[in-house]
C-alpha atoms as a PDB file:
ATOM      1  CA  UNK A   1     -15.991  19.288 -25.361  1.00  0.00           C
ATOM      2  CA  UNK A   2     -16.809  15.571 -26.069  1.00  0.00           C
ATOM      3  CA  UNK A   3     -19.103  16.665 -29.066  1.00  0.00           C
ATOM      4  CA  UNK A   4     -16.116  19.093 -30.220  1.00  0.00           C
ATOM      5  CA  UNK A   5     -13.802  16.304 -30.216  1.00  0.00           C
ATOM      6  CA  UNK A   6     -15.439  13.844 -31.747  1.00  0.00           C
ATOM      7  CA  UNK A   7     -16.287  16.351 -34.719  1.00  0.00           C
ATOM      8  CA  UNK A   8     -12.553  17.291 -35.173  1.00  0.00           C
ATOM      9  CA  UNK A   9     -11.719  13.099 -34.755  1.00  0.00           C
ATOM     10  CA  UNK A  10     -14.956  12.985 -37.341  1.00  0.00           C
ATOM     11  CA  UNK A  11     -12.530  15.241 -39.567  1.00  0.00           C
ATOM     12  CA  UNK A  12      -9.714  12.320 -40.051  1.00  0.00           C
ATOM     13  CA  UNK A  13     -11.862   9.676 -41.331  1.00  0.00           C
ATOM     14  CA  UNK A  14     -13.133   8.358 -37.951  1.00  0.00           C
ATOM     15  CA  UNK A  15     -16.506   6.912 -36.821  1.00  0.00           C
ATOM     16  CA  UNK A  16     -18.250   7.417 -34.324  1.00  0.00           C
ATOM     17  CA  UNK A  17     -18.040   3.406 -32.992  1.00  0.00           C
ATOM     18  CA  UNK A  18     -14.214   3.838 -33.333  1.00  0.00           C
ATOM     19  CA  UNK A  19     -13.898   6.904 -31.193  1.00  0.00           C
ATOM     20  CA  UNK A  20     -17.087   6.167 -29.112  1.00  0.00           C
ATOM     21  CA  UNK A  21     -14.354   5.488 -25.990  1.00  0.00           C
ATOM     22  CA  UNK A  22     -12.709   9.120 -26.402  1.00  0.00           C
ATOM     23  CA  UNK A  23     -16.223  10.349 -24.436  1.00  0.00           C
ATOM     24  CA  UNK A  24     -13.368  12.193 -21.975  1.00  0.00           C
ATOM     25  CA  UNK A  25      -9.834  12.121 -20.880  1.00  0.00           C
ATOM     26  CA  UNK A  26      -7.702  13.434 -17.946  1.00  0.00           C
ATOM     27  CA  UNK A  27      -5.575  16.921 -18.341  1.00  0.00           C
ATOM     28  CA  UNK A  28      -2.907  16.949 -15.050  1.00  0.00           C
ATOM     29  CA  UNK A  29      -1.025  20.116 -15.522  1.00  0.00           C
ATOM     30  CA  UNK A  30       0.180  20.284 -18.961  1.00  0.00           C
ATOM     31  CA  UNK A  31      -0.269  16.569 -19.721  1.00  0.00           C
ATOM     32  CA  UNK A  32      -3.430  14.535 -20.959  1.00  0.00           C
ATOM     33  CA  UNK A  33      -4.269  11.071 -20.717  1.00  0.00           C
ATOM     34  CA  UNK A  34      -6.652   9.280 -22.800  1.00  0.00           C
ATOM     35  CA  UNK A  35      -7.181   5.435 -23.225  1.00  0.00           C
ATOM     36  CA  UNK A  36      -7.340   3.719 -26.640  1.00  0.00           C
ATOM     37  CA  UNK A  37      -9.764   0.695 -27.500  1.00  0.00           C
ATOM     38  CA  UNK A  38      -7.946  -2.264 -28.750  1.00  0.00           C
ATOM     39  CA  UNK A  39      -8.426  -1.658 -32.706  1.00  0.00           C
ATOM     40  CA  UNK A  40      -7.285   2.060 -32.345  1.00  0.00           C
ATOM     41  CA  UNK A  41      -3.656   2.221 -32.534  1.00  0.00           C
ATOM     42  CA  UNK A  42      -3.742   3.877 -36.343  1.00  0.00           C
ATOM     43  CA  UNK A  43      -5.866   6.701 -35.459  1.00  0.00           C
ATOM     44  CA  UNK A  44      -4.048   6.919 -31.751  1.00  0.00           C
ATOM     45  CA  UNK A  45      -2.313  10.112 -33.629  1.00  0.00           C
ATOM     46  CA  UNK A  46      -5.206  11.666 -35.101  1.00  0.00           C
ATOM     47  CA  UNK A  47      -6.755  11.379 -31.017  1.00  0.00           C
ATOM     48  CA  UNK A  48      -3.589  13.175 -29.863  1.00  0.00           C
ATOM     49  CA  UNK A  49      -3.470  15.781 -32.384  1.00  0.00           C
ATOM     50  CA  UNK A  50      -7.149  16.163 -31.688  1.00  0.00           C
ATOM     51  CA  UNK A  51      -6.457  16.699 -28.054  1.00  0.00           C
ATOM     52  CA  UNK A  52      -3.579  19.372 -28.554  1.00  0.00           C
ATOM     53  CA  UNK A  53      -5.470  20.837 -31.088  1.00  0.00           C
ATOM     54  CA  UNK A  54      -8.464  21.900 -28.219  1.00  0.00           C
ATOM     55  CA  UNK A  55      -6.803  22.094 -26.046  1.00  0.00           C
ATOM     56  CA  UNK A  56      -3.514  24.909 -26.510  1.00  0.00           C
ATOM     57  CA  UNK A  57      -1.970  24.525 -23.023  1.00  0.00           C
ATOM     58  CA  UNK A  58      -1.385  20.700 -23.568  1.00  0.00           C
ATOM     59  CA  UNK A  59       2.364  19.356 -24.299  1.00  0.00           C
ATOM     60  CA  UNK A  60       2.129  15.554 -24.507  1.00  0.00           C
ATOM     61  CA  UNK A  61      -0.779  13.255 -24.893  1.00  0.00           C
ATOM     62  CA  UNK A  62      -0.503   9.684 -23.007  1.00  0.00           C
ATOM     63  CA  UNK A  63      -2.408   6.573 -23.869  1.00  0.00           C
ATOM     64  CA  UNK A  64      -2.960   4.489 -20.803  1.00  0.00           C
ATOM     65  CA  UNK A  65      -2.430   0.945 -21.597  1.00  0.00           C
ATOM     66  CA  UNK A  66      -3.592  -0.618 -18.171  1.00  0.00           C
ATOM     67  CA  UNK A  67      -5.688  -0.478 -15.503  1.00  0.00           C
ATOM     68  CA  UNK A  68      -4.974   1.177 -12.227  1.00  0.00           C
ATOM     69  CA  UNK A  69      -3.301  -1.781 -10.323  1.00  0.00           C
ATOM     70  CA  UNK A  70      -0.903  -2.575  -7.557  1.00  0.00           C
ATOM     71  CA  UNK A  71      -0.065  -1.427  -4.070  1.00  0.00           C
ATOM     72  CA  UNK A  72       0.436   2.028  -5.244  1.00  0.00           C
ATOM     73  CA  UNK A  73      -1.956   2.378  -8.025  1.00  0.00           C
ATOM     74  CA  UNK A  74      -0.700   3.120 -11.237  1.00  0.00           C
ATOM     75  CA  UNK A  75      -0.859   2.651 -14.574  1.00  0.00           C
ATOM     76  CA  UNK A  76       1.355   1.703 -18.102  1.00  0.00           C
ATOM     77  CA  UNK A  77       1.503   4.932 -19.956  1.00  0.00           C
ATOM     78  CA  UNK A  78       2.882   5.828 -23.517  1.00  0.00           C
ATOM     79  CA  UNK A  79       3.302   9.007 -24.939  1.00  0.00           C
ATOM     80  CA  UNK A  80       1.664   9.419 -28.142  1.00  0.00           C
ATOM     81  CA  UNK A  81       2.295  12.810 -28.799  1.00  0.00           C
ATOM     82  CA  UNK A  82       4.457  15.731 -27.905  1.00  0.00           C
ATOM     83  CA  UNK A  83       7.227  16.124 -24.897  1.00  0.00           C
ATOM     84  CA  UNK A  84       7.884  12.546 -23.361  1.00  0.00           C
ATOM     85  CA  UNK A  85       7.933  13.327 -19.793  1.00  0.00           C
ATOM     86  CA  UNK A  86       5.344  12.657 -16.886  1.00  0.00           C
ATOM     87  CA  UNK A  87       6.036  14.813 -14.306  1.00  0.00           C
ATOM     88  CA  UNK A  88       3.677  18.203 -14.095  1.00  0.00           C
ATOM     89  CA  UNK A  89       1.947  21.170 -12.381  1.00  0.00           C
ATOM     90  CA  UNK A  90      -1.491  20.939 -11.884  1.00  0.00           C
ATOM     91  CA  UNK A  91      -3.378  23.523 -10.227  1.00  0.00           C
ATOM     92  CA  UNK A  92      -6.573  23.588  -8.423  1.00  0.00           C
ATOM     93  CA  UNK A  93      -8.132  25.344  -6.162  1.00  0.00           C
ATOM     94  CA  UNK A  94      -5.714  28.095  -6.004  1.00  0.00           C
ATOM     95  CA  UNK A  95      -3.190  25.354  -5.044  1.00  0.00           C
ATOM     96  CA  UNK A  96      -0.187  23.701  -7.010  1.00  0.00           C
ATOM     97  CA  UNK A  97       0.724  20.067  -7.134  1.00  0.00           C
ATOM     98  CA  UNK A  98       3.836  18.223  -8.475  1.00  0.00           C
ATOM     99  CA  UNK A  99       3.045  14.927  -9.527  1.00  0.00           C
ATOM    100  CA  UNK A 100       4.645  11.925 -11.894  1.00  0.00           C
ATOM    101  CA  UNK A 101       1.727  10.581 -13.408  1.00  0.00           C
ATOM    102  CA  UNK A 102       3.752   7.365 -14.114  1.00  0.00           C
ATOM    103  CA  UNK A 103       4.892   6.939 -10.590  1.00  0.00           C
ATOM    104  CA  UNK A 104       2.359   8.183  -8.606  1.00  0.00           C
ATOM    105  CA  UNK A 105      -1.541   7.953  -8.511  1.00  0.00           C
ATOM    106  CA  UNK A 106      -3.035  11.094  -9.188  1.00  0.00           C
ATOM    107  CA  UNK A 107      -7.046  11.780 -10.509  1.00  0.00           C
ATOM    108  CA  UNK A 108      -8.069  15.650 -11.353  1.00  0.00           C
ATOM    109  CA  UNK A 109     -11.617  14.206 -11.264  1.00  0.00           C
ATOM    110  CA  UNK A 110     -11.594  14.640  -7.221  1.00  0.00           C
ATOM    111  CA  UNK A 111     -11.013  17.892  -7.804  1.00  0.00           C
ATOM    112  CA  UNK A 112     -14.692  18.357  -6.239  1.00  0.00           C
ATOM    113  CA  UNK A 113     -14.558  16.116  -3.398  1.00  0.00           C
ATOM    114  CA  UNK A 114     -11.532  17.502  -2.193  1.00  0.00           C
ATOM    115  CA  UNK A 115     -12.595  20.867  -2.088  1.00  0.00           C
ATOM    116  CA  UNK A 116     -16.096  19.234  -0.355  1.00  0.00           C
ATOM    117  CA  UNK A 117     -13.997  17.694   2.204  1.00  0.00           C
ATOM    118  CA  UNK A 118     -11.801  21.022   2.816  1.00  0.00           C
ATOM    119  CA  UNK A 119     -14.699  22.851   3.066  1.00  0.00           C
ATOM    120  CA  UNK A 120     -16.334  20.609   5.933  1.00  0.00           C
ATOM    121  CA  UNK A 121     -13.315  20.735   8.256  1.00  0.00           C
ATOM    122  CA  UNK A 122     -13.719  23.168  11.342  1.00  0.00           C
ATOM    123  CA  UNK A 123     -11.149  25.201  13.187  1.00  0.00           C
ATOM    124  CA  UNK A 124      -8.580  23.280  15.144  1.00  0.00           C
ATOM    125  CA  UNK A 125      -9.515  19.802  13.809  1.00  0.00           C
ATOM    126  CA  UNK A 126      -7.196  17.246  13.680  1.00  0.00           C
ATOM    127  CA  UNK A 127      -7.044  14.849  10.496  1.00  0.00           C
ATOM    128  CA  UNK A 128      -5.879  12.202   9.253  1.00  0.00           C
ATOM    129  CA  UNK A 129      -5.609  11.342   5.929  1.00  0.00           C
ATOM    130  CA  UNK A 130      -4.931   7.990   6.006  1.00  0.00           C
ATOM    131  CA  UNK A 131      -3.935   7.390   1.721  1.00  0.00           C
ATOM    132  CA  UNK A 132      -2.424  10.692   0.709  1.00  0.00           C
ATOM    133  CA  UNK A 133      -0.950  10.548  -2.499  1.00  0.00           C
ATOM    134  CA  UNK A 134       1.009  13.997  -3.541  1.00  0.00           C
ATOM    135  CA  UNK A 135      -0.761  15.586  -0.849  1.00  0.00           C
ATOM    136  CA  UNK A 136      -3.684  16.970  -2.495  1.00  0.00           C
ATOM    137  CA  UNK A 137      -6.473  16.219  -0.058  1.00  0.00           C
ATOM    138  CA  UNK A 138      -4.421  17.450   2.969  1.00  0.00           C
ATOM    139  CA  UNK A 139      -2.708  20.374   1.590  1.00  0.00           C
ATOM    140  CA  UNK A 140      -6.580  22.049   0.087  1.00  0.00           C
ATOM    141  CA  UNK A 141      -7.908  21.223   4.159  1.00  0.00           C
ATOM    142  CA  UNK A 142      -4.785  23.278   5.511  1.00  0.00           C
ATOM    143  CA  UNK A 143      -5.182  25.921   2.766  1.00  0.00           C
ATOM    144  CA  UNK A 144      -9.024  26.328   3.531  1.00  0.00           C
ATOM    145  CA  UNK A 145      -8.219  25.720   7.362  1.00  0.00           C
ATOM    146  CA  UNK A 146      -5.235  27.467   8.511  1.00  0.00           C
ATOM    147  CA  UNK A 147      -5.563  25.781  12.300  1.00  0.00           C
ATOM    148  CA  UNK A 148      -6.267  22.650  11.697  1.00  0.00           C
ATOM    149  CA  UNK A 149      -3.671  19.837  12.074  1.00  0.00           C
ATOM    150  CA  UNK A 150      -3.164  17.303   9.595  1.00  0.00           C
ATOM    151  CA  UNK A 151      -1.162  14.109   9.322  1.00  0.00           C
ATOM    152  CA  UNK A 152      -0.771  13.075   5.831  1.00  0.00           C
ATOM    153  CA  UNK A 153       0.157   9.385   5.343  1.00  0.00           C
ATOM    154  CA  UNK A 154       1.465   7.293   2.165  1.00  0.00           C
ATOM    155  CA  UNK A 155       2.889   4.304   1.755  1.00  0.00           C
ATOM    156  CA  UNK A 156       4.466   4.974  -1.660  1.00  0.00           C
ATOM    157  CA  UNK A 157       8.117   6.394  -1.598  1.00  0.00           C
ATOM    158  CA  UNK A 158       7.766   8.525  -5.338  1.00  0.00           C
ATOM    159  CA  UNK A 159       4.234   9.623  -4.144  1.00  0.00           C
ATOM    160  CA  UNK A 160       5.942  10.618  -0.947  1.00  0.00           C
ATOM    161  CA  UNK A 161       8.540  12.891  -2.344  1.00  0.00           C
ATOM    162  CA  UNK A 162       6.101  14.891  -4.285  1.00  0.00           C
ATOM    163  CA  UNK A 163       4.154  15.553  -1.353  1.00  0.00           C
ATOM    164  CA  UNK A 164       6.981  16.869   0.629  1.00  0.00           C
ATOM    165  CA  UNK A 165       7.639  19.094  -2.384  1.00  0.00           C
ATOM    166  CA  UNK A 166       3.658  20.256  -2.441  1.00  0.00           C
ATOM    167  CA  UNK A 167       3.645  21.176   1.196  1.00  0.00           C
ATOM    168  CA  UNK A 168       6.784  23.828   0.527  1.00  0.00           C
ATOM    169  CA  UNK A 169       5.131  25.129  -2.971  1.00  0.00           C
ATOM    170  CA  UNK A 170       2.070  25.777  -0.963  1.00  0.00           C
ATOM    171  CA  UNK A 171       3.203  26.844   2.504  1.00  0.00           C
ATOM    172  CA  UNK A 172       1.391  25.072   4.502  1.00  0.00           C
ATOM    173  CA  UNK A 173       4.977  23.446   6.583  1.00  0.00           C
ATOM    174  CA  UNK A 174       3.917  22.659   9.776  1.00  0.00           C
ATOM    175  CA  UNK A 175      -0.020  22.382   9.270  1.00  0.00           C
ATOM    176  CA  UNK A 176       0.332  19.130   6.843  1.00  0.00           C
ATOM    177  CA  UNK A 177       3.370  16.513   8.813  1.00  0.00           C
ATOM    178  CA  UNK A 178       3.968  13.855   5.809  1.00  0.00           C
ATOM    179  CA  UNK A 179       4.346  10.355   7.199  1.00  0.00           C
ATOM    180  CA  UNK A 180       5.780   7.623   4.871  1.00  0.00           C
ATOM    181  CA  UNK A 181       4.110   4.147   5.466  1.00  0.00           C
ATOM    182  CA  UNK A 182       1.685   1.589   5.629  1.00  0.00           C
ATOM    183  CA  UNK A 183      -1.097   4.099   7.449  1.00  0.00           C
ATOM    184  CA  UNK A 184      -2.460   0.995   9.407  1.00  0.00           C
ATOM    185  CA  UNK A 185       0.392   0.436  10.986  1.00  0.00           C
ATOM    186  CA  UNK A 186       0.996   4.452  10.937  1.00  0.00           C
ATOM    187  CA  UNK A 187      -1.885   4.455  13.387  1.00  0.00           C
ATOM    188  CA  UNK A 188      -1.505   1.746  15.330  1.00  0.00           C
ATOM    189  CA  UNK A 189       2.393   2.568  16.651  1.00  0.00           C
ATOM    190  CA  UNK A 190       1.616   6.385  16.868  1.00  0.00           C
ATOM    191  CA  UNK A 191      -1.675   8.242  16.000  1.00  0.00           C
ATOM    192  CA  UNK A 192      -4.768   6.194  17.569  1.00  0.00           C
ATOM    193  CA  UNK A 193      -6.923   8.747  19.510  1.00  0.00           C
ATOM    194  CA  UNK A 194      -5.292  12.096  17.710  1.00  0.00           C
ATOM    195  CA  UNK A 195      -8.347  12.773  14.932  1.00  0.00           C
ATOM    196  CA  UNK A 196     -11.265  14.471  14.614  1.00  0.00           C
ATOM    197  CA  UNK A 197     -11.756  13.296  10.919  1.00  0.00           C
ATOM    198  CA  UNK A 198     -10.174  11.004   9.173  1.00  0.00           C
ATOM    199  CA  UNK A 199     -10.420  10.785   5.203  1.00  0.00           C
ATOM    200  CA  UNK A 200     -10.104   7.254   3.304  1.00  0.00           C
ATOM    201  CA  UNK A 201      -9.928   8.256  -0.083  1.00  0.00           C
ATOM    202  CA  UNK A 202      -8.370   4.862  -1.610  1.00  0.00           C
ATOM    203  CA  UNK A 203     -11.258   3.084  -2.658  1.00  0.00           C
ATOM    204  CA  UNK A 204      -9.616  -0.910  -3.217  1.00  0.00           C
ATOM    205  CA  UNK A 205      -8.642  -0.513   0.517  1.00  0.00           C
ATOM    206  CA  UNK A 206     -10.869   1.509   2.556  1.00  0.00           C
ATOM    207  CA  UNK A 207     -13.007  -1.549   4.050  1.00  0.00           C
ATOM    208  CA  UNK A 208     -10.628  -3.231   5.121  1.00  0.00           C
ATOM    209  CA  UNK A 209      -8.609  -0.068   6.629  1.00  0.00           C
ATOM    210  CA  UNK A 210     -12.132   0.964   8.793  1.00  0.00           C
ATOM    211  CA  UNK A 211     -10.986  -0.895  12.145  1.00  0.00           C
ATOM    212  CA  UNK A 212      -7.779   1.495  12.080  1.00  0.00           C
ATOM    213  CA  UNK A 213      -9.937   4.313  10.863  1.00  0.00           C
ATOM    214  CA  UNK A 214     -12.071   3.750  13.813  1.00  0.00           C
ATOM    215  CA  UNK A 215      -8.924   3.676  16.017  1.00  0.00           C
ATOM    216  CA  UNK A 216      -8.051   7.107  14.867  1.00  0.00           C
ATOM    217  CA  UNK A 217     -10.401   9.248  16.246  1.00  0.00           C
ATOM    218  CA  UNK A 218     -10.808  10.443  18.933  1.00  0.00           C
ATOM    219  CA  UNK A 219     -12.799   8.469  22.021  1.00  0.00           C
ATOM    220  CA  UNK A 220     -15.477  11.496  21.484  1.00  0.00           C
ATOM    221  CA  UNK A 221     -16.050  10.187  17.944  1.00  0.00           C
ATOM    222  CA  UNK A 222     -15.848  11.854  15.128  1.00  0.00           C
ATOM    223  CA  UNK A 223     -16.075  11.623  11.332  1.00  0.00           C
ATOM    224  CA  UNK A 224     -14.959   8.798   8.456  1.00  0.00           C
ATOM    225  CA  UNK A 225     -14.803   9.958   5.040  1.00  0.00           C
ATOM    226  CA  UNK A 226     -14.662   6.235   3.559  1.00  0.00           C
ATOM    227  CA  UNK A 227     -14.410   5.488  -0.229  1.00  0.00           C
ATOM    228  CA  UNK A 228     -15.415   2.579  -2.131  1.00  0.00           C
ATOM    229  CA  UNK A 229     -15.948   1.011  -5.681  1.00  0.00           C
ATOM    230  CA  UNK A 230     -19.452  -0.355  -6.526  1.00  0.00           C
ATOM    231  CA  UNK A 231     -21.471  -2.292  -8.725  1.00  0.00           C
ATOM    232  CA  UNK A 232     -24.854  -2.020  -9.441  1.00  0.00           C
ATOM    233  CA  UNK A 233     -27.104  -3.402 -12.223  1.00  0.00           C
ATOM    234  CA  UNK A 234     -30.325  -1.536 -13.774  1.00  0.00           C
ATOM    235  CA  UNK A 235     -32.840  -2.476 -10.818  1.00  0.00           C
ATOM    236  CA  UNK A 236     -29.813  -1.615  -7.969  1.00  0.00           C
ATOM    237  CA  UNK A 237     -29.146   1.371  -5.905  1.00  0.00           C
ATOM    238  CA  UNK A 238     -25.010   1.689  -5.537  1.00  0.00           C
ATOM    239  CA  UNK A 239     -25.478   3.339  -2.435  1.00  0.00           C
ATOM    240  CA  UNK A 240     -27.422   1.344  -0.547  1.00  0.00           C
ATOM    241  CA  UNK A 241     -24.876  -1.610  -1.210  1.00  0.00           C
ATOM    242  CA  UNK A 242     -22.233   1.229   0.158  1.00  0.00           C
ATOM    243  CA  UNK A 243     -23.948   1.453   2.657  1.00  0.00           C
ATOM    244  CA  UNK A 244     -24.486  -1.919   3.495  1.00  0.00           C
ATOM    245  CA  UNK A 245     -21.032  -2.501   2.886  1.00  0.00           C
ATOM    246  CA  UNK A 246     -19.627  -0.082   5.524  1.00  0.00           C
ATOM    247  CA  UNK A 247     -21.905  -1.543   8.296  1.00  0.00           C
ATOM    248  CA  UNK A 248     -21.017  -4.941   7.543  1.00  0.00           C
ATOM    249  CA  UNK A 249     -16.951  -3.488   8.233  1.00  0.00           C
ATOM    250  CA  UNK A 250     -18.020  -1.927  11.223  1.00  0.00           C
ATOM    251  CA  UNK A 251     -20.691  -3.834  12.792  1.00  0.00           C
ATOM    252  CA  UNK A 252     -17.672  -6.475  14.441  1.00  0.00           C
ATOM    253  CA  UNK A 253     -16.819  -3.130  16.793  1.00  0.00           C
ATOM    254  CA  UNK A 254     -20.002  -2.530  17.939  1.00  0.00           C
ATOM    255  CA  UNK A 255     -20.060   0.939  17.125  1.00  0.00           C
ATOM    256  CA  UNK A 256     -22.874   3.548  17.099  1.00  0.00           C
ATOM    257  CA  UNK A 257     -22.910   5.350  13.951  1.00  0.00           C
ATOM    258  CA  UNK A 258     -24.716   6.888  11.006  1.00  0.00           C
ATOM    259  CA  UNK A 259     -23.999   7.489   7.307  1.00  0.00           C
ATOM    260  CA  UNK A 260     -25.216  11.086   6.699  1.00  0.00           C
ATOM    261  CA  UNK A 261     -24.035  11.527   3.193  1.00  0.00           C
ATOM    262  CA  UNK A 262     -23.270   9.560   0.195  1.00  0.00           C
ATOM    263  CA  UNK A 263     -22.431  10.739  -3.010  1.00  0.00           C
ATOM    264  CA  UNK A 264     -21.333   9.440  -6.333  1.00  0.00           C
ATOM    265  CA  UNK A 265     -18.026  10.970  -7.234  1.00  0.00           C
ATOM    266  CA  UNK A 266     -17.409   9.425 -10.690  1.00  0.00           C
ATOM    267  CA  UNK A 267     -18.457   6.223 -13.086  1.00  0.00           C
ATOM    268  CA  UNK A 268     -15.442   3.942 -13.011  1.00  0.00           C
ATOM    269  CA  UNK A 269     -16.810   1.158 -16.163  1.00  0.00           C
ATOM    270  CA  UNK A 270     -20.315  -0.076 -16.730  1.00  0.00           C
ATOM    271  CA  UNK A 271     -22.336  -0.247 -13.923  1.00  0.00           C
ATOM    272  CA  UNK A 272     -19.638   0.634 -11.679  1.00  0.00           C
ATOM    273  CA  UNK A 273     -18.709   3.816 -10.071  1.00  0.00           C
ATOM    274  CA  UNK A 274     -16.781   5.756  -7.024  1.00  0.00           C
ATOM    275  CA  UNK A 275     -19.057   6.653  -4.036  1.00  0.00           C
ATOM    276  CA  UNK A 276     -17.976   8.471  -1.035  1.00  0.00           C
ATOM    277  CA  UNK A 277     -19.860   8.104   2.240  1.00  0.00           C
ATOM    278  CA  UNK A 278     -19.626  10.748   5.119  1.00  0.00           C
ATOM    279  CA  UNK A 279     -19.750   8.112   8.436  1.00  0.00           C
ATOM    280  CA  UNK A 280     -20.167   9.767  12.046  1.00  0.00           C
ATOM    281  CA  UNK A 281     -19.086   7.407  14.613  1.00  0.00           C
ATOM    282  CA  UNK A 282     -20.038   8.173  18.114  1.00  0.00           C
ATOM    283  CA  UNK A 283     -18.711   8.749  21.563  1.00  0.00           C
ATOM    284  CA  UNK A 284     -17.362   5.377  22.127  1.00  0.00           C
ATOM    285  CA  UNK A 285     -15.116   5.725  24.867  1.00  0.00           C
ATOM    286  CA  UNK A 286     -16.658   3.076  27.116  1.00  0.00           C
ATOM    287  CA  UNK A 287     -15.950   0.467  24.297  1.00  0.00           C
ATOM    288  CA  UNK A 288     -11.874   1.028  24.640  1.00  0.00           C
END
């Protein structure tokens, strides 16, 4: 696809070094969102066009003209291309999801580590997924799961709304309980003990959300499914420093634990990417 697009981009006049940063782009639903390099904003068309062109089922193009940022993640958007809306239908996993990409965070490149997660989860868990978003994570583990139990926590109203929507589309009312709020404090007032599992899939605060992970689960332990942003240069492993991370954040509760997995989910910029690490804590009932 990336060699197919820069040929047709090759078409209009284009170089190489000015559509070197086209390498991929996001399709959610029926929309597609690309970002633009600074000097690009005359052949930001002949991108679009290229897009729509490969891609049939696509109806708008959006450049994204920030980063990620704030409480509830999102980004400046602007449509270069087609029907100016952002709201969508994305499907995965034989599931549907509602979202406003400009109101809401949403990434179809955890498409696979949602359907990992899903497909970990036993019978009659209970989980907790502590930053929900639309409800993708918890709505694929009730799909996959029918008994389990989840609570599905978000602190962002839009986001919220959508996933309320998501748990009708999909039936899975009454499996997935959507919980507006802060999911520290979520825990804290009414869910400490309840989980089995509990998944951390917001990277900026999942360190500093571990203690109320921790305070989730079950005294019998249980598992942490923590995500983080990392930095490595040439001669560094990103994992280890995960890893080294994580028992730094936990070492204060004098848990017993081990990290059995960790996996690179996607690069994020140069010599950074998304890792996920799979964290059993142990029985520690004697500690509360």
């Amino acid at each position: 696809m990336r060699k197919k697009l820069k040929h047709s981009l090759s078409q209009t006049g284009g170089t190489e070094k000015t559509f070197c940063v086209y390498n991929s782009f996001d399709i959610i639903g029926d929309l597609a969102i690309t970002k633009l390099p600074d000097n690009s904003s005359a052949n930001a068309q002949a991108v679009a066009e290229a897009i729509m062109n490969r891609h049939r089922n696509v109806k708008a193009v959006f450049a994204q003209e920030s980063a990620v940022v704030g409480e509830y993640r999102l980004r400046r958007l602007t449509c270069l291309k087609g029907e100016n809306r952002t709201c969508a239908v994305h499907k995965e996993s034989g599931c549907l999801f509602s979202v406003d990409v400009g109101s809401c965070y949403f990434s179809p490149r955890l498409s696979g580590e949602r359907l990992r997660i899903a497909q970990l989860v036993q019978p009659n868990e209970a989980v907790i997924n502590m930053f929900a978003g639309v409800g993708c994570f918890s709505i694929l583990i009730a799909k996959h799961v029918p008994s389990a139990k989840v609570y599905s926590i978000d602190i962002n109203p839009e986001a919220f709304v959508f996933m309320q929507k998501n748990i009708q589309v999909n039936r899975v009312y009454g499996k997935v309980t959507p919980i507006l709020g802060d999911a520290k404090k979520v825990i804290e007032t009414s869910l400490q003990g309840w989980a089995d599992r509990v998944l951390m899939p917001l990277p900026e605060k999942a360190v500093a959300y571990l203690p109320a992970a921790v305070a989730a689960l079950k005294p019998s332990g249980g598992w942490i499914h923590v995500h983080l942003f990392e930095h490595a240069s040439k001669n560094q492993n990103p994992a280890d420093k995960a890893k080294q991370k994580v028992a730094d954040a936990l070492a204060p509760l004098g848990l017993s634990f081990d990290v059995t997995f960790v996996r690179k989910v996607r690069s994020t910029g140069p010599n950074w990417c998304q890792l996920v690490l799979d964290v059993f804590i142990r029985r520690f009932d004697s500690l509360r």
